[in-house]
Protein backbone atom coordinates (compact mmCIF):
# COMPACT_ATOMS: atom_id res chain seq x y z
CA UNK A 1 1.17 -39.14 -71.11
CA UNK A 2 1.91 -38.24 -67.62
CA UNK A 3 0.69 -39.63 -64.15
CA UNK A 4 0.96 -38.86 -60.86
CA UNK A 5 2.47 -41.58 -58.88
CA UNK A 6 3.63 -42.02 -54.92
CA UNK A 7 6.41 -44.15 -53.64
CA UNK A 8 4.94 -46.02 -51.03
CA UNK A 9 8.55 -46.26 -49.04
CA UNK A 10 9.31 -42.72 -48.89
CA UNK A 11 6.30 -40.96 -50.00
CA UNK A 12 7.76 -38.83 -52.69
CA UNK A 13 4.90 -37.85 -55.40
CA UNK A 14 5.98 -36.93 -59.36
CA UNK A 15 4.80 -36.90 -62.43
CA UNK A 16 5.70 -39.66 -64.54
CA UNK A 17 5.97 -40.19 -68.51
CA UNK A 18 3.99 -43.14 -69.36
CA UNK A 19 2.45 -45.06 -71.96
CA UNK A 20 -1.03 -44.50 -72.69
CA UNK A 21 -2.85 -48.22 -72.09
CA UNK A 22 -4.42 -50.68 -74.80
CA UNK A 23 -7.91 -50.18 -74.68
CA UNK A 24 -9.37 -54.13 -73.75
CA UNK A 25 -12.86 -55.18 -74.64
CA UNK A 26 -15.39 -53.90 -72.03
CA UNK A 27 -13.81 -50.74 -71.31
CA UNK A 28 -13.15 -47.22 -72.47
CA UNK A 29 -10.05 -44.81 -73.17
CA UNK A 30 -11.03 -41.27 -71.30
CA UNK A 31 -8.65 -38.08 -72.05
CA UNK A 32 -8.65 -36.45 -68.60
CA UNK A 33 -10.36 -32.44 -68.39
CA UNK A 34 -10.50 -32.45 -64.29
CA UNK A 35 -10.14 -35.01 -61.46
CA UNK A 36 -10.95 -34.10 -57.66
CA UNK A 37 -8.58 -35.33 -54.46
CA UNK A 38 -9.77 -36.83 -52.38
CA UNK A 39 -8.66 -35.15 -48.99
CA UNK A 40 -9.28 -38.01 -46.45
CA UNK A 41 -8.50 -41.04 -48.22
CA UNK A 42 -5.64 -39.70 -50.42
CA UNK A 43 -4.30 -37.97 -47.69
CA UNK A 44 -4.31 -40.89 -45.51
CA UNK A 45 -2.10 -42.69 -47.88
CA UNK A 46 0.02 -39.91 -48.12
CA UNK A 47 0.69 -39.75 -44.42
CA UNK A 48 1.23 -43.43 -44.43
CA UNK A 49 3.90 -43.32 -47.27
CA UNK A 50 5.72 -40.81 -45.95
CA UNK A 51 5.82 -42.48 -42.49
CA UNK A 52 8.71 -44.82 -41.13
CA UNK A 53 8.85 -48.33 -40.92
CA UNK A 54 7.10 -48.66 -37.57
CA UNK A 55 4.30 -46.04 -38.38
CA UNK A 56 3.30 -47.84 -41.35
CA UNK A 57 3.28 -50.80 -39.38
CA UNK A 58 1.33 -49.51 -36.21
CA UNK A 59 -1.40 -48.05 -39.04
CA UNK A 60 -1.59 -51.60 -40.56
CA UNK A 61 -1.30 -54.27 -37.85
CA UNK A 62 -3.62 -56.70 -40.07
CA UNK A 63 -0.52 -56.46 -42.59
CA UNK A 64 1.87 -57.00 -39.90
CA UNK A 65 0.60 -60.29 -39.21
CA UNK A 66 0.90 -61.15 -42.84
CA UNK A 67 4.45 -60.53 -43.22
CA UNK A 68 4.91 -62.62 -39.88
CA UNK A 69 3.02 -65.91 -41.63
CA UNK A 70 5.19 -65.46 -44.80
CA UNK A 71 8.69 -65.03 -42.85
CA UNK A 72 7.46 -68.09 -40.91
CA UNK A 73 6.81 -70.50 -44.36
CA UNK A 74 9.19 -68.49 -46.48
CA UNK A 75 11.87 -67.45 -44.52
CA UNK A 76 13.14 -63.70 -43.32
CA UNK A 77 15.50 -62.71 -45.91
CA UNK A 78 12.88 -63.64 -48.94
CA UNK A 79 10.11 -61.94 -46.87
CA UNK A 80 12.16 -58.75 -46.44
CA UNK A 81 12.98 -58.49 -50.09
CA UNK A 82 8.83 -59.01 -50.60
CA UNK A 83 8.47 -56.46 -48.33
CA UNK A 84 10.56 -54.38 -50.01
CA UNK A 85 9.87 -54.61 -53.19
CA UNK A 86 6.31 -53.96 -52.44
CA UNK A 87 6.81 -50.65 -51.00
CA UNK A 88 9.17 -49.79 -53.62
CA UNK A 89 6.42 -50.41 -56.47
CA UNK A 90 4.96 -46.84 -56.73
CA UNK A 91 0.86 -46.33 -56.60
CA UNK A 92 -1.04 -44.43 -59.06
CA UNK A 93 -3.11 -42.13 -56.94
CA UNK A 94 -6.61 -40.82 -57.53
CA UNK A 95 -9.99 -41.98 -58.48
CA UNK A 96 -12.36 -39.33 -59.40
CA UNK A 97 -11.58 -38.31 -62.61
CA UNK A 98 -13.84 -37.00 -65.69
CA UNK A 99 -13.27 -36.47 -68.96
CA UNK A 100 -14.00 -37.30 -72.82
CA UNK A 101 -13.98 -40.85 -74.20
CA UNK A 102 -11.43 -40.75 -77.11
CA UNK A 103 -11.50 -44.69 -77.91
CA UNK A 104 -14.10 -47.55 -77.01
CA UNK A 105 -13.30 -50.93 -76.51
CA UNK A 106 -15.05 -53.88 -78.13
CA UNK A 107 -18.26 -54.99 -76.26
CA UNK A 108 -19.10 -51.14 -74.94
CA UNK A 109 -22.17 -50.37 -77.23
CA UNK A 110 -23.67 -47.58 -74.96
CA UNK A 111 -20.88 -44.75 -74.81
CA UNK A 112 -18.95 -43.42 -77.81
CA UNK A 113 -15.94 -41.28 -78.65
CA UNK A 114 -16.42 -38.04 -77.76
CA UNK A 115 -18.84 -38.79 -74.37
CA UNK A 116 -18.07 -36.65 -71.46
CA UNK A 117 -17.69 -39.18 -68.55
CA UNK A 118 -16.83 -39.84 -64.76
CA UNK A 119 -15.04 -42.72 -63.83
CA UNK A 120 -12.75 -43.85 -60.74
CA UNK A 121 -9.71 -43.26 -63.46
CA UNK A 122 -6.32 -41.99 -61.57
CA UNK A 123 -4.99 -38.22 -61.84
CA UNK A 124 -3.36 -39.06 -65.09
CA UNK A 125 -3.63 -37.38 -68.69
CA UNK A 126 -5.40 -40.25 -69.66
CA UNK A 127 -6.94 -43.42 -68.10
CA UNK A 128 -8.80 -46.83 -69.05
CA UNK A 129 -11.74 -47.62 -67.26
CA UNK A 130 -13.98 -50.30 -67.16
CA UNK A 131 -17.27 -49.65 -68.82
CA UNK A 132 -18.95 -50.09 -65.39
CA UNK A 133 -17.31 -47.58 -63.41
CA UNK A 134 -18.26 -44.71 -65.41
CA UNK A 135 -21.11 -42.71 -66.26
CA UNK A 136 -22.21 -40.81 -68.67
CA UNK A 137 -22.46 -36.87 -67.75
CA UNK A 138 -25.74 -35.16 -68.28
CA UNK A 139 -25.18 -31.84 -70.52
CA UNK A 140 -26.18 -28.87 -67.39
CA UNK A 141 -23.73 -30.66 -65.24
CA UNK A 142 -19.89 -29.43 -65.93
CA UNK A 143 -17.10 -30.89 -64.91
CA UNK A 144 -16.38 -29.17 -61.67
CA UNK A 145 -19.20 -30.45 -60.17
CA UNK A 146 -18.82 -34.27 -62.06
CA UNK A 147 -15.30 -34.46 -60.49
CA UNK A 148 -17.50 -35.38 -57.00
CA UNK A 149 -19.26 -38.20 -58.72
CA UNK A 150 -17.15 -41.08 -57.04
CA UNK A 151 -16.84 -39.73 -53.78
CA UNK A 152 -20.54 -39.00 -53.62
CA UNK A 153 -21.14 -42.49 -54.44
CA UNK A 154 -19.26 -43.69 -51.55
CA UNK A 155 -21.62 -41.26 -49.57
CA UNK A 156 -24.79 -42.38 -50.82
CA UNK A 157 -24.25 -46.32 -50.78
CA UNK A 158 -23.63 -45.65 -47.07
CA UNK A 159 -26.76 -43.71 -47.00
CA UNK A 160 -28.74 -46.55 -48.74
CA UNK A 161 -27.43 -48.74 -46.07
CA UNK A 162 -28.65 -46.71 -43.36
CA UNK A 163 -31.91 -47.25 -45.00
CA UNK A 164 -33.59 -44.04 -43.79
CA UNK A 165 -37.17 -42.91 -44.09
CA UNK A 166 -39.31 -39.99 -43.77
CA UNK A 167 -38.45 -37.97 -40.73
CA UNK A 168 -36.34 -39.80 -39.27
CA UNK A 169 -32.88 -38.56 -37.25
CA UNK A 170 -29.29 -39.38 -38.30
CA UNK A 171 -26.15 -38.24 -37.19
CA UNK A 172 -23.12 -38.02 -39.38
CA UNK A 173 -19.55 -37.99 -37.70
CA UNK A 174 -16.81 -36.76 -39.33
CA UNK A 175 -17.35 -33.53 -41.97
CA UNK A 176 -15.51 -34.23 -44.79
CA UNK A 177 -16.22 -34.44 -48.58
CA UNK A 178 -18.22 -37.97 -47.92
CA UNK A 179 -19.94 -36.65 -44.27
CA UNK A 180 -21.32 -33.31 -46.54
CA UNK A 181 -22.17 -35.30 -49.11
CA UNK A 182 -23.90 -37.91 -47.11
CA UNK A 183 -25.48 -35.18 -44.80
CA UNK A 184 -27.57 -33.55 -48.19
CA UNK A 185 -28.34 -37.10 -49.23
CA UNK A 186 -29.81 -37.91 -45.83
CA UNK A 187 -31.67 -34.66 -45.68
CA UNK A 188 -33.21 -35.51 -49.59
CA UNK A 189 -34.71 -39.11 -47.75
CA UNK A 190 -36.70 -36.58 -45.23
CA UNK A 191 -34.16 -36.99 -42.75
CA UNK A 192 -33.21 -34.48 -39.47
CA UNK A 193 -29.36 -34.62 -39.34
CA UNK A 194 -27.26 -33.68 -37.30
CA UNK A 195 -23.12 -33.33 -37.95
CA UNK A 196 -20.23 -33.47 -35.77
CA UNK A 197 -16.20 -32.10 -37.10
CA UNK A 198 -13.54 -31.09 -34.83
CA UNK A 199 -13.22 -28.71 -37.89
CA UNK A 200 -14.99 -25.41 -37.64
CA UNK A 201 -14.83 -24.88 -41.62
CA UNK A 202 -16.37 -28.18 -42.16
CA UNK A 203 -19.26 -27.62 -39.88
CA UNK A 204 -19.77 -24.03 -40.50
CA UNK A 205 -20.56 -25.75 -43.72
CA UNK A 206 -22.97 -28.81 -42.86
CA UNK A 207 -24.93 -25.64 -41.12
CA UNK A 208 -25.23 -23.81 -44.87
CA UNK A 209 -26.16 -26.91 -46.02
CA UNK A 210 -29.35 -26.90 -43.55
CA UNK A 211 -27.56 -29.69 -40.95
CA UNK A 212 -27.32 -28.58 -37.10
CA UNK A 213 -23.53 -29.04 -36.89
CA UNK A 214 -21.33 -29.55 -33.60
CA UNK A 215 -18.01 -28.48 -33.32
CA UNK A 216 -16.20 -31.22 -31.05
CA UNK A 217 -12.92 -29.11 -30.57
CA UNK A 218 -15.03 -26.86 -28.39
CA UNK A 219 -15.19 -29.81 -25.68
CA UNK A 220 -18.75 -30.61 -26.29
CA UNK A 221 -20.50 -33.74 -25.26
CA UNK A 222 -21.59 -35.41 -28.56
CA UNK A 223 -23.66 -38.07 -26.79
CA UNK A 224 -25.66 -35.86 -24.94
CA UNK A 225 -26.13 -33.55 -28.16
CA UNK A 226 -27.15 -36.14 -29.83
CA UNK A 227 -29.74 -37.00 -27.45
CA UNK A 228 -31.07 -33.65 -27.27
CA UNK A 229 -31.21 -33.57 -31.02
CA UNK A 230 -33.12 -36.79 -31.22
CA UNK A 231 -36.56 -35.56 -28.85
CA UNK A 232 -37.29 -39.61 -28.19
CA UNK A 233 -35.04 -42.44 -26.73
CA UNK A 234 -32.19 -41.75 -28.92
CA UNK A 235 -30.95 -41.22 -32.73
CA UNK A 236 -32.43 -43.52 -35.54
CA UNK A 237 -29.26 -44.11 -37.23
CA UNK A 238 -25.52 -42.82 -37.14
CA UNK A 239 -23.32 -42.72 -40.47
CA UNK A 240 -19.30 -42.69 -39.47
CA UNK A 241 -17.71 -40.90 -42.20
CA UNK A 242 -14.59 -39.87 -39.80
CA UNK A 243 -11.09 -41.48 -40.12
CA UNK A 244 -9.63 -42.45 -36.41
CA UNK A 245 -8.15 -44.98 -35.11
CA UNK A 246 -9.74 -44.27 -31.52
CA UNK A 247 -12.54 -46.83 -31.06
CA UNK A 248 -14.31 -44.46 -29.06
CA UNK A 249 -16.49 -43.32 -32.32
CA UNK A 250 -17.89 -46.62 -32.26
CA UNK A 251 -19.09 -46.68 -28.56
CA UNK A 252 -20.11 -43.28 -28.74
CA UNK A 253 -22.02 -43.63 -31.96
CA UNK A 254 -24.38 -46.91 -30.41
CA UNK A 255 -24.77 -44.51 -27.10
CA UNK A 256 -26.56 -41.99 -29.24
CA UNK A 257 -28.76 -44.31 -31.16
CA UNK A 258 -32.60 -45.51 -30.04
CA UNK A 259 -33.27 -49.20 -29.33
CA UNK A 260 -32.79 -51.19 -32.84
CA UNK A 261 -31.17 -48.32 -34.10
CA UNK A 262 -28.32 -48.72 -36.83
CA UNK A 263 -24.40 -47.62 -37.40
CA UNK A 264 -23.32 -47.47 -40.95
CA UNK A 265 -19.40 -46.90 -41.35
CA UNK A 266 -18.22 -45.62 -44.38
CA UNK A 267 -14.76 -44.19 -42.83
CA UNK A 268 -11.39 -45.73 -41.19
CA UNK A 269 -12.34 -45.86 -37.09
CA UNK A 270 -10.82 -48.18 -34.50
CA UNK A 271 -13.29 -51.43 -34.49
CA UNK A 272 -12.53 -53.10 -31.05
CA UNK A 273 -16.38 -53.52 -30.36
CA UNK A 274 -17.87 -53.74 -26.66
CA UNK A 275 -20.18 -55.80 -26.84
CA UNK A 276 -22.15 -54.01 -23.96
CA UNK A 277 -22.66 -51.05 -26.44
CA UNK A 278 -24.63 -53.28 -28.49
CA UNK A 279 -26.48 -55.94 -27.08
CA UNK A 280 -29.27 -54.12 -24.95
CA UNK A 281 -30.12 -52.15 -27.75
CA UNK A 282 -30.07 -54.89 -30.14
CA UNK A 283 -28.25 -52.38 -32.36
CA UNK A 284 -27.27 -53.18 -36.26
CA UNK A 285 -23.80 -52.32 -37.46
CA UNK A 286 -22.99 -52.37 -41.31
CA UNK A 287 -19.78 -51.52 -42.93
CA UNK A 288 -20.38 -49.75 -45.97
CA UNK A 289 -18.17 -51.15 -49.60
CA UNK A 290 -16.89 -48.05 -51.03
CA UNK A 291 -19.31 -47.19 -54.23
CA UNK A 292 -21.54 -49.59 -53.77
CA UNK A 293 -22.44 -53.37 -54.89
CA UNK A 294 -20.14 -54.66 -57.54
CA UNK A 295 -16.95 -53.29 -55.95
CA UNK A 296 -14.25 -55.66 -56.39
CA UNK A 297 -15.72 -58.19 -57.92
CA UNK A 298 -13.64 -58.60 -61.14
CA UNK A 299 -16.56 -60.38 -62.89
CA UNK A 300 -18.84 -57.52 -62.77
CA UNK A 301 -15.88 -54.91 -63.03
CA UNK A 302 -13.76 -56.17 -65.42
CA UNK A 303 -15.60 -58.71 -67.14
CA UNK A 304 -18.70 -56.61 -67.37
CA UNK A 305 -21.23 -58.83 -66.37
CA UNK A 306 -23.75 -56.79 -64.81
CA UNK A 307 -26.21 -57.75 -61.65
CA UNK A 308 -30.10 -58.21 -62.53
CA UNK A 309 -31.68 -54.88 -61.26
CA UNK A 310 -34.39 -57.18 -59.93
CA UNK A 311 -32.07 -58.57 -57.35
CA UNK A 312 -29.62 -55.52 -56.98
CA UNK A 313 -31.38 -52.62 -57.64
CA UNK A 314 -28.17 -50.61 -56.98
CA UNK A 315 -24.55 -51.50 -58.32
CA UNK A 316 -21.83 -49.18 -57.98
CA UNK A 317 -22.35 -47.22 -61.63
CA UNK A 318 -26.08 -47.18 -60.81
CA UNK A 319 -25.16 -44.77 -58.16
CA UNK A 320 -22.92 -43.13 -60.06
CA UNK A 321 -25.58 -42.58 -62.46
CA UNK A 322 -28.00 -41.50 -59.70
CA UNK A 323 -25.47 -39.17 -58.20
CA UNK A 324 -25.16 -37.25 -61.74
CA UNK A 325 -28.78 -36.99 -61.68
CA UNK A 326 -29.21 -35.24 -58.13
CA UNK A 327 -26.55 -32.84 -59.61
CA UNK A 328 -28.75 -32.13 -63.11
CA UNK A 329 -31.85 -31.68 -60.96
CA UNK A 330 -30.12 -29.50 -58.27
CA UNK A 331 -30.87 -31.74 -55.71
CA UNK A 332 -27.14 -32.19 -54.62
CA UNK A 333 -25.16 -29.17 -54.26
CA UNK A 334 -21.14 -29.94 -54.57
CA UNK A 335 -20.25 -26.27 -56.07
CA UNK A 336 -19.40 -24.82 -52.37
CA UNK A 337 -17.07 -27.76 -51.74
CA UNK A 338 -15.33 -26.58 -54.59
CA UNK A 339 -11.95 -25.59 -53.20
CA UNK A 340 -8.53 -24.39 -54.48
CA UNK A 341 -7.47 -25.83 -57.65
CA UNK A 342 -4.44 -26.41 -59.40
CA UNK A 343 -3.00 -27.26 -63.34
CA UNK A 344 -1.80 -30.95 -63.12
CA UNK A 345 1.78 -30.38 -63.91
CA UNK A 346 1.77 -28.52 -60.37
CA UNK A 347 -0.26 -31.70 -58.71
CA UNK A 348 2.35 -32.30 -56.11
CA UNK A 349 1.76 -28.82 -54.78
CA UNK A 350 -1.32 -29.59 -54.35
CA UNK A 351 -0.90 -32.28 -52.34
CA UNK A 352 1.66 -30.04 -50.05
CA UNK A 353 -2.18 -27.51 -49.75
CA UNK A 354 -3.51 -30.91 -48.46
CA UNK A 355 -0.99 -31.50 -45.88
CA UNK A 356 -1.79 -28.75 -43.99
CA UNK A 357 -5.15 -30.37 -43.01
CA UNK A 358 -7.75 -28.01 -43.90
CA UNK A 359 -8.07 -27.99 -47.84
CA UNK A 360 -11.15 -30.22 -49.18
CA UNK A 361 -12.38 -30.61 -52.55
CA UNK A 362 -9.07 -29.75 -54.43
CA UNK A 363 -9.52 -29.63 -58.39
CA UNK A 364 -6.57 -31.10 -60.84
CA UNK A 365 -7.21 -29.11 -64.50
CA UNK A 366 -5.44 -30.55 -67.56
CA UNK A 367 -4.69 -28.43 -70.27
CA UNK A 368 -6.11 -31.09 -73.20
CA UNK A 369 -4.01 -29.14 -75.49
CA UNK A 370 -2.98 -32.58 -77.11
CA UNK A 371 -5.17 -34.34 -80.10
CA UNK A 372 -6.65 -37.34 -78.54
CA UNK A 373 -5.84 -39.44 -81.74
CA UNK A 374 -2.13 -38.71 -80.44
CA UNK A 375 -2.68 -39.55 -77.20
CA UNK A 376 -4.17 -43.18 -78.24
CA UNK A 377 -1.40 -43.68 -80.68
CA UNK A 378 1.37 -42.53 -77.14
CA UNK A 379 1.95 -46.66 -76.62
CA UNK A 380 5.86 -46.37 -76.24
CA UNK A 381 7.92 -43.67 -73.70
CA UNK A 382 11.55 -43.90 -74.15
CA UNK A 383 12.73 -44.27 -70.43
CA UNK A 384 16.57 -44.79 -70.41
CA UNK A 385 19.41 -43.93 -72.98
CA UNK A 386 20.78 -46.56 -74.67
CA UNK A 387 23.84 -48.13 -72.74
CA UNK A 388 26.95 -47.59 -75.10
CA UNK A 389 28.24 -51.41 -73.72
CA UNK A 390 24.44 -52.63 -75.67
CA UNK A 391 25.86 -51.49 -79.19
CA UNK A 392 26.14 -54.72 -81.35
CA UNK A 393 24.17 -56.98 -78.39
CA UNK A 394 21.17 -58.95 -79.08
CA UNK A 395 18.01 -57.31 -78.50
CA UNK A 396 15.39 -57.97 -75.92
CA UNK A 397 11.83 -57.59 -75.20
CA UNK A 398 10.04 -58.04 -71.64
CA UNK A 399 6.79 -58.61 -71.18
CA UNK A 400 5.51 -58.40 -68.40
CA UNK A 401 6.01 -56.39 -65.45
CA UNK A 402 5.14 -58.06 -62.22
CA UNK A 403 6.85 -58.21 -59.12
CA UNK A 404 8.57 -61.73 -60.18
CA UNK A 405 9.93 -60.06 -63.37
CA UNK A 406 11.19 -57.00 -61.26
CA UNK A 407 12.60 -58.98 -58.28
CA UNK A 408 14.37 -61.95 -60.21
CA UNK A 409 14.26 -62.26 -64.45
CA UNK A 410 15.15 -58.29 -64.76
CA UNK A 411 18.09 -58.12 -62.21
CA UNK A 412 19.42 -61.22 -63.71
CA UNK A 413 19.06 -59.90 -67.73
CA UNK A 414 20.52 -57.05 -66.44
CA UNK A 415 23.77 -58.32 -65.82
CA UNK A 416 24.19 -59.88 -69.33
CA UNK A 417 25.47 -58.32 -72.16
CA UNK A 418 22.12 -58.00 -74.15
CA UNK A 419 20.31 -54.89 -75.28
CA UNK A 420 17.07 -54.86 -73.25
CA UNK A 421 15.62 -52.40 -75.81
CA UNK A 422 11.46 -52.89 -74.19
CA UNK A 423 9.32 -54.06 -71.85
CA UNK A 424 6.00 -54.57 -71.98
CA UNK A 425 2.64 -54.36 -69.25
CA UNK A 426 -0.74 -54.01 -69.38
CA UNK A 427 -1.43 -50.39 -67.72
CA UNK A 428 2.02 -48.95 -68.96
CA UNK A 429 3.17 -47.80 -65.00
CA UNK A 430 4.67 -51.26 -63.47
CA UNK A 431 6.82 -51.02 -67.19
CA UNK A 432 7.97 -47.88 -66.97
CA UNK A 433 8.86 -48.42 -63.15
CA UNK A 434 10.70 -51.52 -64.26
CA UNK A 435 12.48 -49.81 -67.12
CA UNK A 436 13.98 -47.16 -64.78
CA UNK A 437 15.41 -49.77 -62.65
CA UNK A 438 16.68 -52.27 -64.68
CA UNK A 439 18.23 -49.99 -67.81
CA UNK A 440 15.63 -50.87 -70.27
CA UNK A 441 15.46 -48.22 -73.32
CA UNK A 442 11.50 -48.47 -73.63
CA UNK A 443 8.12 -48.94 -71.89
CA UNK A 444 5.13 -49.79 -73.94
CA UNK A 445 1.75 -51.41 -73.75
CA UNK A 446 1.80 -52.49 -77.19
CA UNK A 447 3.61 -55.74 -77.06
CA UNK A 448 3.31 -56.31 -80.96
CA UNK A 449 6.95 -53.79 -81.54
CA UNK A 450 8.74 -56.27 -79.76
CA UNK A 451 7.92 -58.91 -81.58
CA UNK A 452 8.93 -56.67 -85.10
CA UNK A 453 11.99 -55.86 -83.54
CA UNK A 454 13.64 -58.25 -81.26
CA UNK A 455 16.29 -60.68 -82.13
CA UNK A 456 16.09 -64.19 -82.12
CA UNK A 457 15.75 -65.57 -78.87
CA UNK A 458 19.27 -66.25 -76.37
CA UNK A 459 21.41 -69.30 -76.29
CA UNK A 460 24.17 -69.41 -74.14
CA UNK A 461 27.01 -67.60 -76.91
CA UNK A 462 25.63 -64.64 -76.47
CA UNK A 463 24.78 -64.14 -72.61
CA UNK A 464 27.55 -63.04 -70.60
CA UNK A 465 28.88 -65.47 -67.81
């Protein structure tokens, strides 16, 4: 199957051939029909991949710092090669992604092959998912409109921490998929919003959706249009969907708000808080986690143990759920952010549409033209040719794919004289990555060939000195 993966060193995107993942207990194998990209965070990492040295490092001080402490305890030259080899491990990029379930792992006893689902899966012909990031698609919704699923999430656990009731007025900075999004979902809680984009597209938009809508490129004031927009002492809330690293946003949002008003962010904004800004309004400020409660936290994600509803009413597939359900009762409206779209094996040119800084709500299609019983059965992807100096060697399996494996144990088997015919991971990318590098024949997730195949293990006759 193929994915679309980024370098994080030099930003290149392709397409690569990988092997389709093992299905584990508690999650779900999902043949892809559409996934949506996300224009601010994916392009965000795009910008950072493709920057230098010393613009990745300005846009992640925190980071910085880290690699600091570890060349401090573990010297510079290891450090550098961490460093390295970090940015050299390709991402997979994406995460809102529908399509069918084609094979259910044991322990998932309320979806079944042939579901329609959305899921945070990657752009990728296929994907496993956890049970509890996906959710089921109701029939009148297709899957244009069930691409927006995760990304409306993200807008509406940011709503839910705003907490807004019946009449009240919130502002939403920064227009893009999640400020639309979060702009309907504010107005379906009763809520007077108002929107602010340097982007005239993106508020032209917010205005069809029934928002007022500010362009800021215009020079306008947004404190004092805020003000006049809220009739009292001030807004009741403000939701920060922009991505900046000004601080400003910050000051300017607790200037607009009313005494004991509140500031949700669910963007990327500078976050050196004055304290002056907040203390004489005794303002609340809330960062909001992505899709919701649940959110990395591997026991509920991975190990599928799910939070009493009578403590947390809303985990992160609980809004996904709820999100689908706006959509099948037409109280969400994500068909006019429906924008260009493109067949996956031309993704990459659709990522070139998104560097020019306008496009939201690009659509991937996938073709689907393969049976999904061969796509399940796709464990292996022949990487590398054979090298003619293997012929006669002892052969080799791998598995495992980490960074260790990749910095140290494949260099090193590299250099002998065996045949390192596979090696084996979990997801089937960090394989295939370390096949390409290392001149193994074969990545696979399915670790039993190796063990049919593979010689008996090394002594020291047969490794080259």
């Amino acid at each position: 199957m193929k994915q679309l993966l980024q370098s994080l060193d030099s930003g290149e995107l392709w397409l690569a051939d990988v092997p389709t993942p093992a299905v584990r207990p508690g999650h779900v194998l999902i043949q892809t029909s559409t996934s949506l990209i996300s224009a601010g965070t994916e392009r965000m990492l795009t910008d950072f991949a493709r920057g230098n040295y010393l613009a990745k490092a300005r846009q992640q001080p925190d980071r910085v710092k880290q690699v600091i402490d570890k060349a401090a305890t573990d010297g510079v030259g290891a450090t550098i090669e961490s460093v390295r080899a970090k940015l050299a491990q390709p991402i997979p990029m994406g995460y809102c992604n529908v399509g069918t379930v084609i094979a259910v792992g044991s322990g998932v006893e309320d979806l079944a092959v042939g579901d329609r689902v959305a899921s945070n899966g990657n752009h990728s012909e296929a994907v496993m998912v956890p049970r509890h990031l996906c959710a089921r698609i109701p029939d009148d919704v297709d899957d244009d409109n069930a691409a927006f699923t995760v990304i409306a999430a993200i807008a509406l656990q940011g709503v839910r921490l705003i907490e807004p009731t019946l009449g009240e007025r919130v502002a939403v900075v920064g227009l893009g998929l999640v400020g639309l999004l979060a702009g309907q979902l504010l107005q379906a809680n009763g809520c007077q919003v108002i929107g602010f984009d340097f982007q005239a597209d993106r508020v032209e938009q917010a205005q069809k959706f029934g928002m007022t809508a500010v362009d800021l490129s215009n020079g306008s004031d947004p404190v004092q249009v805020a003000q006049d927009f809220a009739t009292i002492a001030g807004l009741d809330g403000v939701l920060i969907t922009a991505s900046t690293s000004s601080d400003e946003v910050i000051s300017q949002a607790a200037q607009m708000c009313r005494t004991r008003g509140r500031i949700v962010l669910t963007g990327v904004v500078g976050l050196n808080l004055r304290r002056e800004d907040f203390y004489d309004k005794e303002l609340s400020f809330r960062v909001s986690c992505s899709y919701g409660p649940g959110r990395y936290d591997p026991s509920y994600e991975f190990e599928g143990n799910d939070y009493p509803v009578g403590f947390v009413r809303w985990t992160e597939q609980r809004n996904f759920e709820t999100v689908l359900e706006l959509m099948s009762g037409d109280r969400l409206d994500v068909s006019p952010l429906v924008g260009a779209r493109f067949p996956f094996d031309r993704a990459v040119d659709a990522y070139d549409e998104l560097e020019k800084g306008s496009a939201i709500g690009l659509l991937l299609d996938y073709e689907n033209s393969v049976d999904p019983a061969d796509i399940v059965a796709a464990r292996s992807v022949d990487v590398v040719v054979k090298r003619p100096s293997s012929l006669g060697a002892p052969v080799l399996g791998i598995i495992g794919a980490g960074q260790f494996a990749q910095l140290k144990i494949l260099p090193a088997l590299a250099s002998t004289n065996v045949r390192m015919k596979y090696v084996a991971s979990s997801g089937g990318t960090s394989g295939t990555i370390a096949a390409k590098k290392n001149g193994v024949e074969t990545s696979t997730t399915d670790e039993s060939v190796i063990f049919d195949e593979v010689d008996a293990p090394l002594d020291d006759a047969n490794i080259a000195k």
